[in-house]
C-alpha atoms as a PDB file:
ATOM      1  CA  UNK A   1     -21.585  54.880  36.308  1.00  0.00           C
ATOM      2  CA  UNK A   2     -20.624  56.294  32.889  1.00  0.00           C
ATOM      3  CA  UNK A   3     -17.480  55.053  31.562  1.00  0.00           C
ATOM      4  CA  UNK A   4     -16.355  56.069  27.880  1.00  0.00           C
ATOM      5  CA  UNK A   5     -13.889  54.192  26.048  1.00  0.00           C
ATOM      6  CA  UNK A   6     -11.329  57.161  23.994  1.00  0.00           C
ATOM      7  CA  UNK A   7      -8.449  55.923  21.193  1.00  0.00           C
ATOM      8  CA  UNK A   8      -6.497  59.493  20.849  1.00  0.00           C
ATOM      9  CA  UNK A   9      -5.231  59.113  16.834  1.00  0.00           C
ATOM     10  CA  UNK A  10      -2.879  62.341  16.408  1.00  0.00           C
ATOM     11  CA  UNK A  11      -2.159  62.228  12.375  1.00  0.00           C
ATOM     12  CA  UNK A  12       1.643  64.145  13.024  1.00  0.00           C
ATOM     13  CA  UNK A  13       4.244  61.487  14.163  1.00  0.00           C
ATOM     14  CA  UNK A  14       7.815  62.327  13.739  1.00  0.00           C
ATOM     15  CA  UNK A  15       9.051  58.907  13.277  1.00  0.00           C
ATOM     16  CA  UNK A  16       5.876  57.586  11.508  1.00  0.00           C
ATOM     17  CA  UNK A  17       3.484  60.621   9.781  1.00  0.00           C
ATOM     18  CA  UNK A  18       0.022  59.628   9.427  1.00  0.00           C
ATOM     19  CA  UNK A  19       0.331  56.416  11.899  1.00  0.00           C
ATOM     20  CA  UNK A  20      -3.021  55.907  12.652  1.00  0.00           C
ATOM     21  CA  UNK A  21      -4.226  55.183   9.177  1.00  0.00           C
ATOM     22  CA  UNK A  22      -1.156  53.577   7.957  1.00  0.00           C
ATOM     23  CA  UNK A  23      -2.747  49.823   6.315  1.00  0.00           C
ATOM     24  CA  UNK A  24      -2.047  46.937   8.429  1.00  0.00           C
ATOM     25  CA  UNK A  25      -3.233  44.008   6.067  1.00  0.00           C
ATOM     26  CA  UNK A  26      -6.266  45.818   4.409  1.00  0.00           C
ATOM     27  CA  UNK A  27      -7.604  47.535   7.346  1.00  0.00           C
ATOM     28  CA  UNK A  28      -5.795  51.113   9.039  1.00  0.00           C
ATOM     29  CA  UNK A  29      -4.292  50.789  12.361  1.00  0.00           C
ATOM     30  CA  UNK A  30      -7.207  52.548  14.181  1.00  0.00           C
ATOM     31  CA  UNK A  31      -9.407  50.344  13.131  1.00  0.00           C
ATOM     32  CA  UNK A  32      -7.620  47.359  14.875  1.00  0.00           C
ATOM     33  CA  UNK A  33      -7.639  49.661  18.160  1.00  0.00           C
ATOM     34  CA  UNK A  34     -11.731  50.862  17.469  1.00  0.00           C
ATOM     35  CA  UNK A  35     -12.556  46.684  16.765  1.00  0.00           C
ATOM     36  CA  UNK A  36     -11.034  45.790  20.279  1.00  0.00           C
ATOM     37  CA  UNK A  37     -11.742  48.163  22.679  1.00  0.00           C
ATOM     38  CA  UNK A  38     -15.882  48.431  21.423  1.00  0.00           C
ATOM     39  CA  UNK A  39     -15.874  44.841  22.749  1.00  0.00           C
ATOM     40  CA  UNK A  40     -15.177  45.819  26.090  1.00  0.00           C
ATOM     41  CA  UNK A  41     -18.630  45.246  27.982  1.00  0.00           C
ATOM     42  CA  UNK A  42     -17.876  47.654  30.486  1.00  0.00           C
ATOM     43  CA  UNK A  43     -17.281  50.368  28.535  1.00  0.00           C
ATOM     44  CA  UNK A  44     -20.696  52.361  27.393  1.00  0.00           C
ATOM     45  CA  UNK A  45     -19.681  53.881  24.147  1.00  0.00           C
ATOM     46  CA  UNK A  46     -16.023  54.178  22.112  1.00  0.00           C
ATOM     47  CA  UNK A  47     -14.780  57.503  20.343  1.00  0.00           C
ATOM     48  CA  UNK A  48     -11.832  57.187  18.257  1.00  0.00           C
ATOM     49  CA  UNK A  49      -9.911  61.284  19.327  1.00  0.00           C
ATOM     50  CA  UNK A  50      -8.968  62.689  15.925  1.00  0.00           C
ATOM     51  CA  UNK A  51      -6.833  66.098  15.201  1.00  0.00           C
ATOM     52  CA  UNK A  52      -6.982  65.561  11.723  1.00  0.00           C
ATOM     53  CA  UNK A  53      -9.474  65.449   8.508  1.00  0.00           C
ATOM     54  CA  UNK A  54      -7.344  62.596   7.043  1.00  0.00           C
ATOM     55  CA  UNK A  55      -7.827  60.419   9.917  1.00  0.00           C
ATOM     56  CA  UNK A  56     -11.584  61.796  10.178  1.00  0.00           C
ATOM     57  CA  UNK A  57     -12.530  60.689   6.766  1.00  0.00           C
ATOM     58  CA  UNK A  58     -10.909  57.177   7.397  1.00  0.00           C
ATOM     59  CA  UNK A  59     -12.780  56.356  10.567  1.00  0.00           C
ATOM     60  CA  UNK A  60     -16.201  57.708   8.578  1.00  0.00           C
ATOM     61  CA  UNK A  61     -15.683  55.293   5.979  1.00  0.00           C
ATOM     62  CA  UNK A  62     -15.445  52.481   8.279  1.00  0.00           C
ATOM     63  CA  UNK A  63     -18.303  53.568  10.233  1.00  0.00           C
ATOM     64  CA  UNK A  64     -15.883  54.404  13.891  1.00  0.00           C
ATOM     65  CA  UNK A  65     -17.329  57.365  16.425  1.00  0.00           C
ATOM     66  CA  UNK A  66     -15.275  60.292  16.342  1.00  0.00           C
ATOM     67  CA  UNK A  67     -14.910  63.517  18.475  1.00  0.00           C
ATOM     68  CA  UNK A  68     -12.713  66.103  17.138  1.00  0.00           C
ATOM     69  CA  UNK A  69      -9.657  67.887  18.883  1.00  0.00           C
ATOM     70  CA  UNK A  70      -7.084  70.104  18.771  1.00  0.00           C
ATOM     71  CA  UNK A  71      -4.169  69.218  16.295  1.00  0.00           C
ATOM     72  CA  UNK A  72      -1.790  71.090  19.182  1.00  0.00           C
ATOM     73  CA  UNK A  73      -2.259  69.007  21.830  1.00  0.00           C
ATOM     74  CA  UNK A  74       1.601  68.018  23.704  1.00  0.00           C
ATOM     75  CA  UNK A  75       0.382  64.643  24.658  1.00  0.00           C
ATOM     76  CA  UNK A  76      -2.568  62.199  24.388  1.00  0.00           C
ATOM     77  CA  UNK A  77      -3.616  63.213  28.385  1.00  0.00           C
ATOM     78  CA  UNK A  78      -4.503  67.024  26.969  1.00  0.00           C
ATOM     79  CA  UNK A  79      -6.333  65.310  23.943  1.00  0.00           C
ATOM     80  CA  UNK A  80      -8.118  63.376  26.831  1.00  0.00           C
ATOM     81  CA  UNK A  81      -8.765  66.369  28.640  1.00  0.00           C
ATOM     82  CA  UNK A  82     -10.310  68.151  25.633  1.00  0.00           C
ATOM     83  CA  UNK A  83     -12.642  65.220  25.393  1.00  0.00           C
ATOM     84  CA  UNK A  84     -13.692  65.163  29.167  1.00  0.00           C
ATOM     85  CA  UNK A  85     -15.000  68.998  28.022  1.00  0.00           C
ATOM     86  CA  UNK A  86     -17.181  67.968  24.934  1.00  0.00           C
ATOM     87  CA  UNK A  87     -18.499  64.473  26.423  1.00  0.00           C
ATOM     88  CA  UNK A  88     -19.193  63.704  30.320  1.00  0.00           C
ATOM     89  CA  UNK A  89     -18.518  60.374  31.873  1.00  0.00           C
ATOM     90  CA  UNK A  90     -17.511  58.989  35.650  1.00  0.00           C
ATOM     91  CA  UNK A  91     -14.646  57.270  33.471  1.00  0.00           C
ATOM     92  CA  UNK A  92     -12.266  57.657  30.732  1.00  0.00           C
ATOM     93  CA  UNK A  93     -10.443  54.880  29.464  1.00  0.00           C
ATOM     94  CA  UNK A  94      -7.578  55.332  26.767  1.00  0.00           C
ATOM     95  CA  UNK A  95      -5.870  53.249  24.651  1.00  0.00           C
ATOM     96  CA  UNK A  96      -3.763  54.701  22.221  1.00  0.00           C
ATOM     97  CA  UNK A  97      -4.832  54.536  18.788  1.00  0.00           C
ATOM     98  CA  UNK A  98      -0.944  52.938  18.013  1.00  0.00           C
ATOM     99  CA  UNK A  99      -1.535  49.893  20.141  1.00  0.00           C
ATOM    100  CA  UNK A 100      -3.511  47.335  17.328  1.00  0.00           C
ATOM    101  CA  UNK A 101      -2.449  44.213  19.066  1.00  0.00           C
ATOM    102  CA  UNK A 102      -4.770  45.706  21.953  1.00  0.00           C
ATOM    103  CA  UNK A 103      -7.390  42.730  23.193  1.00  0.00           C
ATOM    104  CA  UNK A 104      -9.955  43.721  24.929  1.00  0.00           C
ATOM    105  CA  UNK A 105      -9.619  41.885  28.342  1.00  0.00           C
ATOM    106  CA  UNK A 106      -7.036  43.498  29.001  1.00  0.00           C
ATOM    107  CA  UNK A 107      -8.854  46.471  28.868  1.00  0.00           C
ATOM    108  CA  UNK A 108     -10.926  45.753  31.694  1.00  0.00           C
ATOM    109  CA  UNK A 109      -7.716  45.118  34.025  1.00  0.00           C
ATOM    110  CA  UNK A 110      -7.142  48.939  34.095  1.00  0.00           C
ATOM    111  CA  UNK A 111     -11.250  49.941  35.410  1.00  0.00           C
ATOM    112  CA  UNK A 112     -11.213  50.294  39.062  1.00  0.00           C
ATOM    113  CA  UNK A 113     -14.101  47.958  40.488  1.00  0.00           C
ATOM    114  CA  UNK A 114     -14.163  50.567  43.647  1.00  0.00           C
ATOM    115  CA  UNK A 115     -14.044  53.730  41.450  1.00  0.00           C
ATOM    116  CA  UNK A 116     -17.210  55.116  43.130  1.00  0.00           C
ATOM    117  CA  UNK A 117     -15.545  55.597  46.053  1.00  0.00           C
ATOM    118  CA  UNK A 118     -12.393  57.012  44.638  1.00  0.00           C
ATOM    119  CA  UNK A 119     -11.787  60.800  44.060  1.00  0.00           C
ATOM    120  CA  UNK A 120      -8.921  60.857  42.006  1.00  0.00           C
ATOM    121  CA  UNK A 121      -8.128  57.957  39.330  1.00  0.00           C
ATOM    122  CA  UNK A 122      -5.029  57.942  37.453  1.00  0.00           C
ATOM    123  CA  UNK A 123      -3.413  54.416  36.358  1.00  0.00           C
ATOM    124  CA  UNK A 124      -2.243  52.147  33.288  1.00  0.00           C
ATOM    125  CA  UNK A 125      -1.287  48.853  33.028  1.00  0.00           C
ATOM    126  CA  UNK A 126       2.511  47.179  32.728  1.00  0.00           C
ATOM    127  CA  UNK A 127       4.701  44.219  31.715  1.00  0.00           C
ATOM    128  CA  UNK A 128       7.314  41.970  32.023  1.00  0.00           C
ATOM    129  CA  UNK A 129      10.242  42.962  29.878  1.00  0.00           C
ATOM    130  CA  UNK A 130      11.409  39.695  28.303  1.00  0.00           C
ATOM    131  CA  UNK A 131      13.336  41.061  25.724  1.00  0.00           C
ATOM    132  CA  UNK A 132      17.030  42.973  26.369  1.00  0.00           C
ATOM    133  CA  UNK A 133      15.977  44.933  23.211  1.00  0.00           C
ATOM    134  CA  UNK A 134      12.915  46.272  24.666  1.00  0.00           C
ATOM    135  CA  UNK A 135      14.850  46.996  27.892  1.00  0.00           C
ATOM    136  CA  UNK A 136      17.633  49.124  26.473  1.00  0.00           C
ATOM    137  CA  UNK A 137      14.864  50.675  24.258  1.00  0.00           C
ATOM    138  CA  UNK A 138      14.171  54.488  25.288  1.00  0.00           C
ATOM    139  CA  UNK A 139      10.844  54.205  23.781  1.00  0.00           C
ATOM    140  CA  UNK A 140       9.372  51.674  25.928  1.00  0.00           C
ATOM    141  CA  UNK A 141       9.186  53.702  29.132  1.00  0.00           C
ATOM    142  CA  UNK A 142      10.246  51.101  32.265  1.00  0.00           C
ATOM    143  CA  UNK A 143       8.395  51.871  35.915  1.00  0.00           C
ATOM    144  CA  UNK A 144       9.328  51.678  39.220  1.00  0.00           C
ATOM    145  CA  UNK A 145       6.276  51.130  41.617  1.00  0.00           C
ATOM    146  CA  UNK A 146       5.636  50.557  45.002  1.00  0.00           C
ATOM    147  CA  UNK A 147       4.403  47.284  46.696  1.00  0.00           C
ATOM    148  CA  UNK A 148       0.844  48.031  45.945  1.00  0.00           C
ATOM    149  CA  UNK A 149       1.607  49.381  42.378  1.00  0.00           C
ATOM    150  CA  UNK A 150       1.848  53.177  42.960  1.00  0.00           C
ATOM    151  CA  UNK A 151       4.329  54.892  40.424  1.00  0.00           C
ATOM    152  CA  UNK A 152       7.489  55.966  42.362  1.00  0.00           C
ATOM    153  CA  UNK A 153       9.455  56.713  38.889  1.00  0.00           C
ATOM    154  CA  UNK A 154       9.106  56.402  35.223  1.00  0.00           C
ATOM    155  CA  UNK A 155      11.918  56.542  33.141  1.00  0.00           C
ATOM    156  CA  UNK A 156      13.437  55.819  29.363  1.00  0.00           C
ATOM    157  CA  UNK A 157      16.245  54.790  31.099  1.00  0.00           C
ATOM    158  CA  UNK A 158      17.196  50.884  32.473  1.00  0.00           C
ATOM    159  CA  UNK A 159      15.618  51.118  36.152  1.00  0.00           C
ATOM    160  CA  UNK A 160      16.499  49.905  38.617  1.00  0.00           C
ATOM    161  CA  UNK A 161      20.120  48.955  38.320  1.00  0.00           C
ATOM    162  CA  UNK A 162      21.735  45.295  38.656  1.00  0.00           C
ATOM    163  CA  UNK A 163      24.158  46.300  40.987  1.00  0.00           C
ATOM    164  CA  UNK A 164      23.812  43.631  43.494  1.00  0.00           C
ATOM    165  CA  UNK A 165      21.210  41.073  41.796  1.00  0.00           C
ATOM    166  CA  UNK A 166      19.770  40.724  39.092  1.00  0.00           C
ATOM    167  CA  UNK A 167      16.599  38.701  40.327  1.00  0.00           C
ATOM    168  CA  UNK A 168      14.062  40.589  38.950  1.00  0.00           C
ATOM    169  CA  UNK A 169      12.654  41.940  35.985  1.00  0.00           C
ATOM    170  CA  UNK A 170      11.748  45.200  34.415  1.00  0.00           C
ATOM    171  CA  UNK A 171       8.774  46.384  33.878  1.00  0.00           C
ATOM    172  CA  UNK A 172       7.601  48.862  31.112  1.00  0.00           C
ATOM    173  CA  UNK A 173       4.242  51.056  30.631  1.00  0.00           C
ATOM    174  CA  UNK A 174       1.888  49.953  28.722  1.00  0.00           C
ATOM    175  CA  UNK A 175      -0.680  52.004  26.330  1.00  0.00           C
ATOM    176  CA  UNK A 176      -3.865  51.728  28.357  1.00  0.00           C
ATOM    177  CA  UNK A 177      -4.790  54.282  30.523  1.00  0.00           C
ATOM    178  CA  UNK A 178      -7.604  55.110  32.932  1.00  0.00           C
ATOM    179  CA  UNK A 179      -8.489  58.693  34.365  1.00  0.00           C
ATOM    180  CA  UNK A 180     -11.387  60.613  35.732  1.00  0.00           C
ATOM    181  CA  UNK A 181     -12.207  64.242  35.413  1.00  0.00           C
ATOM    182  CA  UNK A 182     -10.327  65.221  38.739  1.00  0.00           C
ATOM    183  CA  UNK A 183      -7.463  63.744  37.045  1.00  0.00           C
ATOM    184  CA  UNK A 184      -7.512  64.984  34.171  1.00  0.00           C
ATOM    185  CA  UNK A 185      -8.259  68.586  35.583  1.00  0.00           C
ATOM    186  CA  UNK A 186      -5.145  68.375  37.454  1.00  0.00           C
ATOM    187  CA  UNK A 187      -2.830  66.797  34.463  1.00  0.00           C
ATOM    188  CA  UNK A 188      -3.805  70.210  32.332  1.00  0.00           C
ATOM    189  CA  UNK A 189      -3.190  72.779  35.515  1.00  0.00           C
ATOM    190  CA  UNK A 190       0.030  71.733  36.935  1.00  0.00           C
ATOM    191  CA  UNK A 191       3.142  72.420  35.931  1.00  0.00           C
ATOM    192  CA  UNK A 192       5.566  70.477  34.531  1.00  0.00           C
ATOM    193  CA  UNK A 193       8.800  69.398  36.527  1.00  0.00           C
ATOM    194  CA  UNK A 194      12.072  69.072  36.206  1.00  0.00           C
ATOM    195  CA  UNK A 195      11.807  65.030  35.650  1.00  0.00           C
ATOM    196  CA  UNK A 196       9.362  65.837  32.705  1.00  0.00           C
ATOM    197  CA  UNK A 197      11.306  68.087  30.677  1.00  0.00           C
ATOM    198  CA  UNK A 198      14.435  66.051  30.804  1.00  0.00           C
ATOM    199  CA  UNK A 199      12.691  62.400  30.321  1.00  0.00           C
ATOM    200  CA  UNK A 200       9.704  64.168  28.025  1.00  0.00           C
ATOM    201  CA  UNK A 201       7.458  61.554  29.916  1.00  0.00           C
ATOM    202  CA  UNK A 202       4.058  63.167  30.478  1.00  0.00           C
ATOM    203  CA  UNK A 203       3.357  60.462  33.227  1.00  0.00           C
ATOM    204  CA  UNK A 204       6.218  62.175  35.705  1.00  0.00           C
ATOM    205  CA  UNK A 205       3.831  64.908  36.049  1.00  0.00           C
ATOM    206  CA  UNK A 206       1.574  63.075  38.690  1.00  0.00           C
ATOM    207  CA  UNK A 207       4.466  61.619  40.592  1.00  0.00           C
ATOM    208  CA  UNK A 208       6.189  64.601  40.321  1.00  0.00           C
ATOM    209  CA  UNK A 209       3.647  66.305  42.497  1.00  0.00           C
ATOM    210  CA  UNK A 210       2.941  63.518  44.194  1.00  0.00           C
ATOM    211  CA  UNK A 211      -0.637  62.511  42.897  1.00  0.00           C
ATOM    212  CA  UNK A 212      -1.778  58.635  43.430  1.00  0.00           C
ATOM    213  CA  UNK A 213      -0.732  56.829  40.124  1.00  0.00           C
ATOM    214  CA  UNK A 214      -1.198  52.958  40.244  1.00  0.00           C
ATOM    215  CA  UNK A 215      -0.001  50.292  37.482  1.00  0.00           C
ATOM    216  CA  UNK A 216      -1.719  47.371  37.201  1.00  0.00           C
ATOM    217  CA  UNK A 217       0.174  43.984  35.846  1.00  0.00           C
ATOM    218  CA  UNK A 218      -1.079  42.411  33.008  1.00  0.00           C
ATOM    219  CA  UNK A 219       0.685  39.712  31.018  1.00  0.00           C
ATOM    220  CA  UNK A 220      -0.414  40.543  27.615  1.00  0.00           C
ATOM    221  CA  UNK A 221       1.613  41.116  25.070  1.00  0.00           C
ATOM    222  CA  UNK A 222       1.475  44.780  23.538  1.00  0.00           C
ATOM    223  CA  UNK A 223       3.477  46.251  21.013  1.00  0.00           C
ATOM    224  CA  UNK A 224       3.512  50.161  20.241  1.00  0.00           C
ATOM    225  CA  UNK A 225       3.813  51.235  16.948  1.00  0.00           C
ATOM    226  CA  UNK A 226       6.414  54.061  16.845  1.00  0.00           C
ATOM    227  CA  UNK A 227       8.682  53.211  14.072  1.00  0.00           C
ATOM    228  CA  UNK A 228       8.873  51.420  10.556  1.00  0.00           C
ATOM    229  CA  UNK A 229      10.133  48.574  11.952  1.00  0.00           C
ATOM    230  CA  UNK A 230       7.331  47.978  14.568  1.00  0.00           C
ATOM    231  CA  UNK A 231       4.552  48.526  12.272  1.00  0.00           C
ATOM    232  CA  UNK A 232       6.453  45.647  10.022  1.00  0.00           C
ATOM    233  CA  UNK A 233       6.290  43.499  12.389  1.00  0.00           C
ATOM    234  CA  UNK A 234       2.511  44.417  13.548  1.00  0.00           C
ATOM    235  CA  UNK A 235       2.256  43.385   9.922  1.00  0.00           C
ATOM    236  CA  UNK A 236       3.857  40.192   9.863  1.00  0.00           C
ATOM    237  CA  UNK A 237       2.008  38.991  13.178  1.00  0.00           C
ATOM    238  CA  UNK A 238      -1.348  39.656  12.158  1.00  0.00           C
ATOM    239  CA  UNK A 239      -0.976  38.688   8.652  1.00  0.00           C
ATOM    240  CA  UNK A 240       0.439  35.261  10.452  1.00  0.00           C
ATOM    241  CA  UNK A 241      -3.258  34.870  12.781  1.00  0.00           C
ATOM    242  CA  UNK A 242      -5.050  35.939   9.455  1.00  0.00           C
ATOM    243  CA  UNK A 243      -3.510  32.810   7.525  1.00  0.00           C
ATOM    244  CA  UNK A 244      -3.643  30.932  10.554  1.00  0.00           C
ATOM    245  CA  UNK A 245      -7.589  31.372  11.259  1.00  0.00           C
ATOM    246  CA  UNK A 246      -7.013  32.594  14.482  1.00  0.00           C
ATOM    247  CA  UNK A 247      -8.170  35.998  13.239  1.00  0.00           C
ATOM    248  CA  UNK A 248     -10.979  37.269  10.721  1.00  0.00           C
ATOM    249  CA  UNK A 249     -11.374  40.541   9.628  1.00  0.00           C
ATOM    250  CA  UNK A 250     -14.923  39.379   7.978  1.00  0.00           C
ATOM    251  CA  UNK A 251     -16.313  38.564  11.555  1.00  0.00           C
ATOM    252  CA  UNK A 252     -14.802  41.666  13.059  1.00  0.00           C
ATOM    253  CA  UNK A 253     -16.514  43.224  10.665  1.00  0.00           C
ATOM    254  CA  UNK A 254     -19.859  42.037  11.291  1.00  0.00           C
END
């Protein structure tokens, strides 16, 4: 079984232009993503999913696999999609190329062990929301699943409710994704609903038609970058495992 590891990098961010190869303590941000998820043993080869020349010519210099896509792509699933057209595989695993505290265990968490007997795979991981901020946060999109993880909503806004206890916590989405071509084949041919358009969530569009989407808990601790103030803050924590040894960018290097 083929299964491909794919970092979509789209150079256009509203809140954060270039992103991808913004410098996070001498090295771009996709090359955080590229060093983690290439250590994932399952995982047969790694492509970095570039719209741009910019983000092209970084990944060259630092030596990072790259398949070219459309710069018009709505969401990172279409950039996905283009990719299942250019290179074949059983799998496709995504983790977005803003996502450099990614490790690569947690990687494997989202590969189905019993994908060969699975027609249609389509599931991320989540968290524990332990911070209000994060909570209240549209950004950081919070899910509602069922008892065996399948995606009844997700939603910017604070879900469920505290109306009669507040025993439990909320859960948010996190950037690593796993699909296969049936999947994918269906994310680019059906339409988009109602919930979609108003919550711009590109994830409503399989539980919107009711297609199997599962979430898989993992405790690790991921942090998008969307904004100036997240990728300071990237910046501070790595620079803080860099001076504490706990990192090296030589041995990552090697």
């Amino acid at each position: 079984m083929k299964i491909c590891g794919i970092i979509p990098a789209r150079y256009q961010s509203s809140r954060l232009p270039g992103k991808p190869i913004v410098d996070i303590c001498g090295r771009p941000m996709v090359w955080w993503v590229y060093q983690q998820v290439k250590k994932c043993p399952t995982l047969e080869s790694v492509y970095v999913a570039v719209d741009d020349e910019r983000v092209q010519s970084v990944c060259e210099q630092f030596d990072i696999p790259i398949i070219m896509t459309s710069p018009d792509h709505k969401s990172h699933i279409n950039r996905l999609y283009e990719v299942s057209t250019k290179l074949d595989a059983d799998i496709y695993v995504c983790v977005c190329g803003d996502e450099p505290l990614t490790q690569y265990q947690t990687i494997e968490s989202v590969i189905p062990q019993n994908s060969e007997v699975e027609s249609f795979i389509a599931r991320s991981l989540m968290r524990e929301i332990n911070d209000p901020a994060e909570t209240v946060d549209p950004s950081n999109l919070k899910v509602v699943t069922d008892k065996d993880g399948y995606g009844i909503l997700v939603t910017r806004s604070i879900v469920p409710f505290p109306y009669k206890s507040t025993k439990f916590k909320y859960k948010k989405v996190v950037g690593i994704e796993c699909y296969n071509k049936p999947a994918l084949d269906f994310f680019v041919n059906a339409p988009i609903g109602m919930l979609e358009k108003i919550e711009d969530t590109n994830l409503l569009r399989f539980i919107e038609q009711r297609k199997p989407f599962k979430f898989i808990m993992t405790d690790a601790y991921q942090l998008s970058v969307d904004t100036q103030s997240d990728l300071d803050k990237v910046r501070e924590i790595v620079n803080d495992m860099l001076q504490s040894g706990t990192l090296s960018i030589k041995e990552m290097d090697e």
